[in-house]
Protein backbone atom coordinates (compact mmCIF):
# COMPACT_ATOMS: atom_id res chain seq x y z
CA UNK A 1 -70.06 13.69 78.87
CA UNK A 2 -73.07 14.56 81.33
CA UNK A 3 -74.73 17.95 81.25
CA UNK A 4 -73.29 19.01 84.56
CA UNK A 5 -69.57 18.44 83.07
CA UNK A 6 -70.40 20.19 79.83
CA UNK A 7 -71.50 23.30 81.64
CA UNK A 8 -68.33 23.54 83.63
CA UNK A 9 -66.21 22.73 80.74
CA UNK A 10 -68.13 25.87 79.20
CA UNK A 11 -68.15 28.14 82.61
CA UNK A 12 -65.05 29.83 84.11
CA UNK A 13 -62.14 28.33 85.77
CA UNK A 14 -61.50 28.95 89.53
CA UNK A 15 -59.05 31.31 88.86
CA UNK A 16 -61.17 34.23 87.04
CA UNK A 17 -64.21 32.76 89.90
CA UNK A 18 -61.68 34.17 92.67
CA UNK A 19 -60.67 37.31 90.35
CA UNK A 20 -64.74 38.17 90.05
CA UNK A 21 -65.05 37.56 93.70
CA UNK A 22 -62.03 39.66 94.28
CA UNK A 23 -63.64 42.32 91.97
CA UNK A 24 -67.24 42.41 94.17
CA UNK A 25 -65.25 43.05 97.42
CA UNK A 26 -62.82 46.19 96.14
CA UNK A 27 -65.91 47.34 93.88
CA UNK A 28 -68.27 46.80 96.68
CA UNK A 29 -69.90 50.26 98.30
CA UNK A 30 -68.86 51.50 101.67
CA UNK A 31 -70.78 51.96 105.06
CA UNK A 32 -71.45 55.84 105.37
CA UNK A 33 -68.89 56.92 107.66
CA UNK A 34 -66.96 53.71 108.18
CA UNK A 35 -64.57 51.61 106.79
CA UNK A 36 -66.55 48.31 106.40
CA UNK A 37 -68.26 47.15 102.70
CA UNK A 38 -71.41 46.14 101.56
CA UNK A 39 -71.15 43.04 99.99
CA UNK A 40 -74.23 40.97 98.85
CA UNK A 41 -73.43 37.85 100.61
CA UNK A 42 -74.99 35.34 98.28
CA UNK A 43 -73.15 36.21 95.03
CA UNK A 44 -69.84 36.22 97.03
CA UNK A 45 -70.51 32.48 98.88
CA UNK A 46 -71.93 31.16 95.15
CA UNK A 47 -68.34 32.30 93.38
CA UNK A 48 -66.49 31.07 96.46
CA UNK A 49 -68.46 27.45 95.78
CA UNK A 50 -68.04 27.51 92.24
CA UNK A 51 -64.34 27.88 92.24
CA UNK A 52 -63.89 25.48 95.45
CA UNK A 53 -66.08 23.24 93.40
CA UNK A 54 -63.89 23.73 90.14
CA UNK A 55 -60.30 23.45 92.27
CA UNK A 56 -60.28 19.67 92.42
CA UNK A 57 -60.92 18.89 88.54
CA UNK A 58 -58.25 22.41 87.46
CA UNK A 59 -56.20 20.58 90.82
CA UNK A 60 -56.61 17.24 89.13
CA UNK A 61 -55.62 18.24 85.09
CA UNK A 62 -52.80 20.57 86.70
CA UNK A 63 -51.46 16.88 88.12
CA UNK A 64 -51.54 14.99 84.96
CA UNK A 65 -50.29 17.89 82.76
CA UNK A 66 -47.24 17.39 85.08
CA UNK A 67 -47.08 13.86 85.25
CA UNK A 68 -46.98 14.21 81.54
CA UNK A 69 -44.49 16.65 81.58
CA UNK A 70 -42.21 14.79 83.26
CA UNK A 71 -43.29 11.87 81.59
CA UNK A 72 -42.53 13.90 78.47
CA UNK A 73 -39.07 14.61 79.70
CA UNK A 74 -37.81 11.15 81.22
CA UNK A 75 -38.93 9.86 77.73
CA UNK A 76 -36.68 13.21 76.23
CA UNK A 77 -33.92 12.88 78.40
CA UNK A 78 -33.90 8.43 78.10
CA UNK A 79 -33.37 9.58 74.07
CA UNK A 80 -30.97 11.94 74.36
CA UNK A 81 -28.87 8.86 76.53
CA UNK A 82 -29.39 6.80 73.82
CA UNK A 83 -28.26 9.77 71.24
CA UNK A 84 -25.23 10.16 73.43
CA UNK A 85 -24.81 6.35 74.07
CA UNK A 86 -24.68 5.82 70.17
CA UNK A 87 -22.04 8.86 70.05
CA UNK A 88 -19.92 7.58 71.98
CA UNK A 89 -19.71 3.99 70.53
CA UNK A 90 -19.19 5.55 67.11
CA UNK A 91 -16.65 7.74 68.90
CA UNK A 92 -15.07 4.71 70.25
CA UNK A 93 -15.05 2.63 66.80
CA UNK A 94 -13.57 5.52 64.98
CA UNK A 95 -10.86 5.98 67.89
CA UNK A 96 -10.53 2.23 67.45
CA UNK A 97 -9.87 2.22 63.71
CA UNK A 98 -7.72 5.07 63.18
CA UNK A 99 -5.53 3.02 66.21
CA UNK A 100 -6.00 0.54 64.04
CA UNK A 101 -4.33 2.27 61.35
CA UNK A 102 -2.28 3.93 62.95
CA UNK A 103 -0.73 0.54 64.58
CA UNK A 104 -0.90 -1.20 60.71
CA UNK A 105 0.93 2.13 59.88
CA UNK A 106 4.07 1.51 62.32
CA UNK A 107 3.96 -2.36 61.53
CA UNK A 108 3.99 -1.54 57.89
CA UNK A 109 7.06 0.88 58.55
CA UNK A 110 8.63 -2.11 60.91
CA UNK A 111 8.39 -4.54 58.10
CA UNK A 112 9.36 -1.92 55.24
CA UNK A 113 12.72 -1.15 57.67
CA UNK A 114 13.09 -4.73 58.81
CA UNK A 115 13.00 -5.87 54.55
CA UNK A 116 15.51 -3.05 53.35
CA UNK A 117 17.67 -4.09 57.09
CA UNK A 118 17.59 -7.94 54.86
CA UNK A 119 17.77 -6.51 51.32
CA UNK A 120 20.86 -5.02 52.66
CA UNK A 121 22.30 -7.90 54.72
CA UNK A 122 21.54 -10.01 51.58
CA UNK A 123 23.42 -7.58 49.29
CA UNK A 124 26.21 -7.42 51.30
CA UNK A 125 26.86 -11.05 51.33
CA UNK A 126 26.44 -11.55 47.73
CA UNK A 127 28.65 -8.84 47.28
CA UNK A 128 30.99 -10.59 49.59
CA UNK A 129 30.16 -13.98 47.73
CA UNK A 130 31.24 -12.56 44.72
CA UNK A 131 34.14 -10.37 45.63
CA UNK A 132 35.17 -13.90 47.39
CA UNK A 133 34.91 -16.24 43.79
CA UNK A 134 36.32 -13.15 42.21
CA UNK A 135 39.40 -13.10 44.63
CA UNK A 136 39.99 -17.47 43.87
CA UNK A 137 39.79 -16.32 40.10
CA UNK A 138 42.27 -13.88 40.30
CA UNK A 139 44.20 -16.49 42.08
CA UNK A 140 44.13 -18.80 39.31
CA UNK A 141 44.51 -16.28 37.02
CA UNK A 142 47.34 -15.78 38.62
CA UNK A 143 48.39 -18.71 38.36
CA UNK A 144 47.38 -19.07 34.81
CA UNK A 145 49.18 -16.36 33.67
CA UNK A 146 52.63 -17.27 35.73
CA UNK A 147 52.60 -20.74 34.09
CA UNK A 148 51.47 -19.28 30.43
CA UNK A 149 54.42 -16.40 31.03
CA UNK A 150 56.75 -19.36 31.90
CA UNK A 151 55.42 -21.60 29.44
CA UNK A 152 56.10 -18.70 26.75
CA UNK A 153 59.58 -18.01 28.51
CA UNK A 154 60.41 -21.59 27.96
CA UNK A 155 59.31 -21.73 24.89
CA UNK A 156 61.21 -18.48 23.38
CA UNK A 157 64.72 -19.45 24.28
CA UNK A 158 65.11 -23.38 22.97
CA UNK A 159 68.60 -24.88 21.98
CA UNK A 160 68.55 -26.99 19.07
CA UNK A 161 71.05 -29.93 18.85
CA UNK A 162 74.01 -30.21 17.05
CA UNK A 163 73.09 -30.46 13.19
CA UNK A 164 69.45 -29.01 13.29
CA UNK A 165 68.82 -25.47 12.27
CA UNK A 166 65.48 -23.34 13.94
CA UNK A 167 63.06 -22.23 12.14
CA UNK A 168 65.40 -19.08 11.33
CA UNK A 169 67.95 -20.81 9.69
CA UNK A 170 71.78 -20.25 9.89
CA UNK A 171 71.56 -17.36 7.36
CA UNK A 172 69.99 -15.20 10.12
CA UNK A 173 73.27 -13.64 10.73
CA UNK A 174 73.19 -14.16 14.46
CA UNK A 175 75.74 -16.33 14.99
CA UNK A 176 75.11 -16.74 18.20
CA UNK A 177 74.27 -20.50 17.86
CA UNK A 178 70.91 -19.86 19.61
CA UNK A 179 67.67 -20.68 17.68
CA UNK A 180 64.80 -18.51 18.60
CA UNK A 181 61.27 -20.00 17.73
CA UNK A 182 59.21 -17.46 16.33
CA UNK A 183 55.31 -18.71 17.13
CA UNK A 184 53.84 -15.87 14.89
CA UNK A 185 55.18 -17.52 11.94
């Protein structure tokens, strides 16, 4: 840094240069019996200088503390996009998975519905199945039991020939002439 910088850096700005100037004019003594000032003319034009002289460099840092300002907030506001870019996707994936389970949800419920809907079906038929072997064992049951009722029919009442006795014996005191067979004994 040269000597001439260094002695600005440590002098005034323009700004309290223009306020001292400012200061010599209201401060400055009157004209006996007029309106007009006495003002030493040096001092003022060496302020005046001084602060023109200063303007450019104050002009100069003024411009790059607002270049870096907005630099400062492009770079703020480029964040905060990315902040809100990030948001969103996470928004978006969490949407996307709770529609996710919320979809696995109803097809779990379709499934459940559409297995009980077969469970059922499948119940049904075996219960059909069965009530349908049941039904052709009845039938021969049925069947069974008529020719074991007439087989038991035929056998109770039997003639015996001429010259045989039943089981009973002619003492039985029927006299009927009929034999009964008595399978029990």
């Amino acid at each position: 840094m040269s000597t001439a910088e260094g002695s600005r850096a440590d002098a005034p700005d323009s700004e309290l240069l223009l306020r001292r100037v400012l200061d010599l004019v209201n401060d400055a003594p009157r004209m006996p019996l007029s309106s007009t000032i006495r003002v030493e003319r040096d001092e003022v034009v060496s302020l005046l200088d001084e602060a023109v002289e200063r303007l450019p460099d104050e002009l100069r840092e003024a411009r790059w503390l607002l270049r870096e300002r907005e630099e400062y907030l492009a770079k703020a506001e480029r964040e905060a996009e990315e902040i809100l870019g990030v948001a969103r996707e996470r928004a978006e994936r969490i949407v996307q998975r709770s529609e996710l389970v919320r979809e696995a949800q109803r097809t779990a419920r379709r499934i459940l519905e559409e297995a009980n809907d077969e469970a059922r079906r499948l119940r049904h038929e075996a219960e059909d199945y069965c009530d349908q072997k049941l039904a052709q064992f009845e039938i021969v049951l049925e069947r069974t039991t008529k020719t074991v009722k007439a087989g038991r029919a035929k056998l109770q009442v039997t003639t015996l020939p001429e010259g045989r006795h039943g089981v009973l014996g002619d003492d039985d005191g029927l006299g009927t002439g009929e034999v009964f067979f008595d399978q029990d004994n």
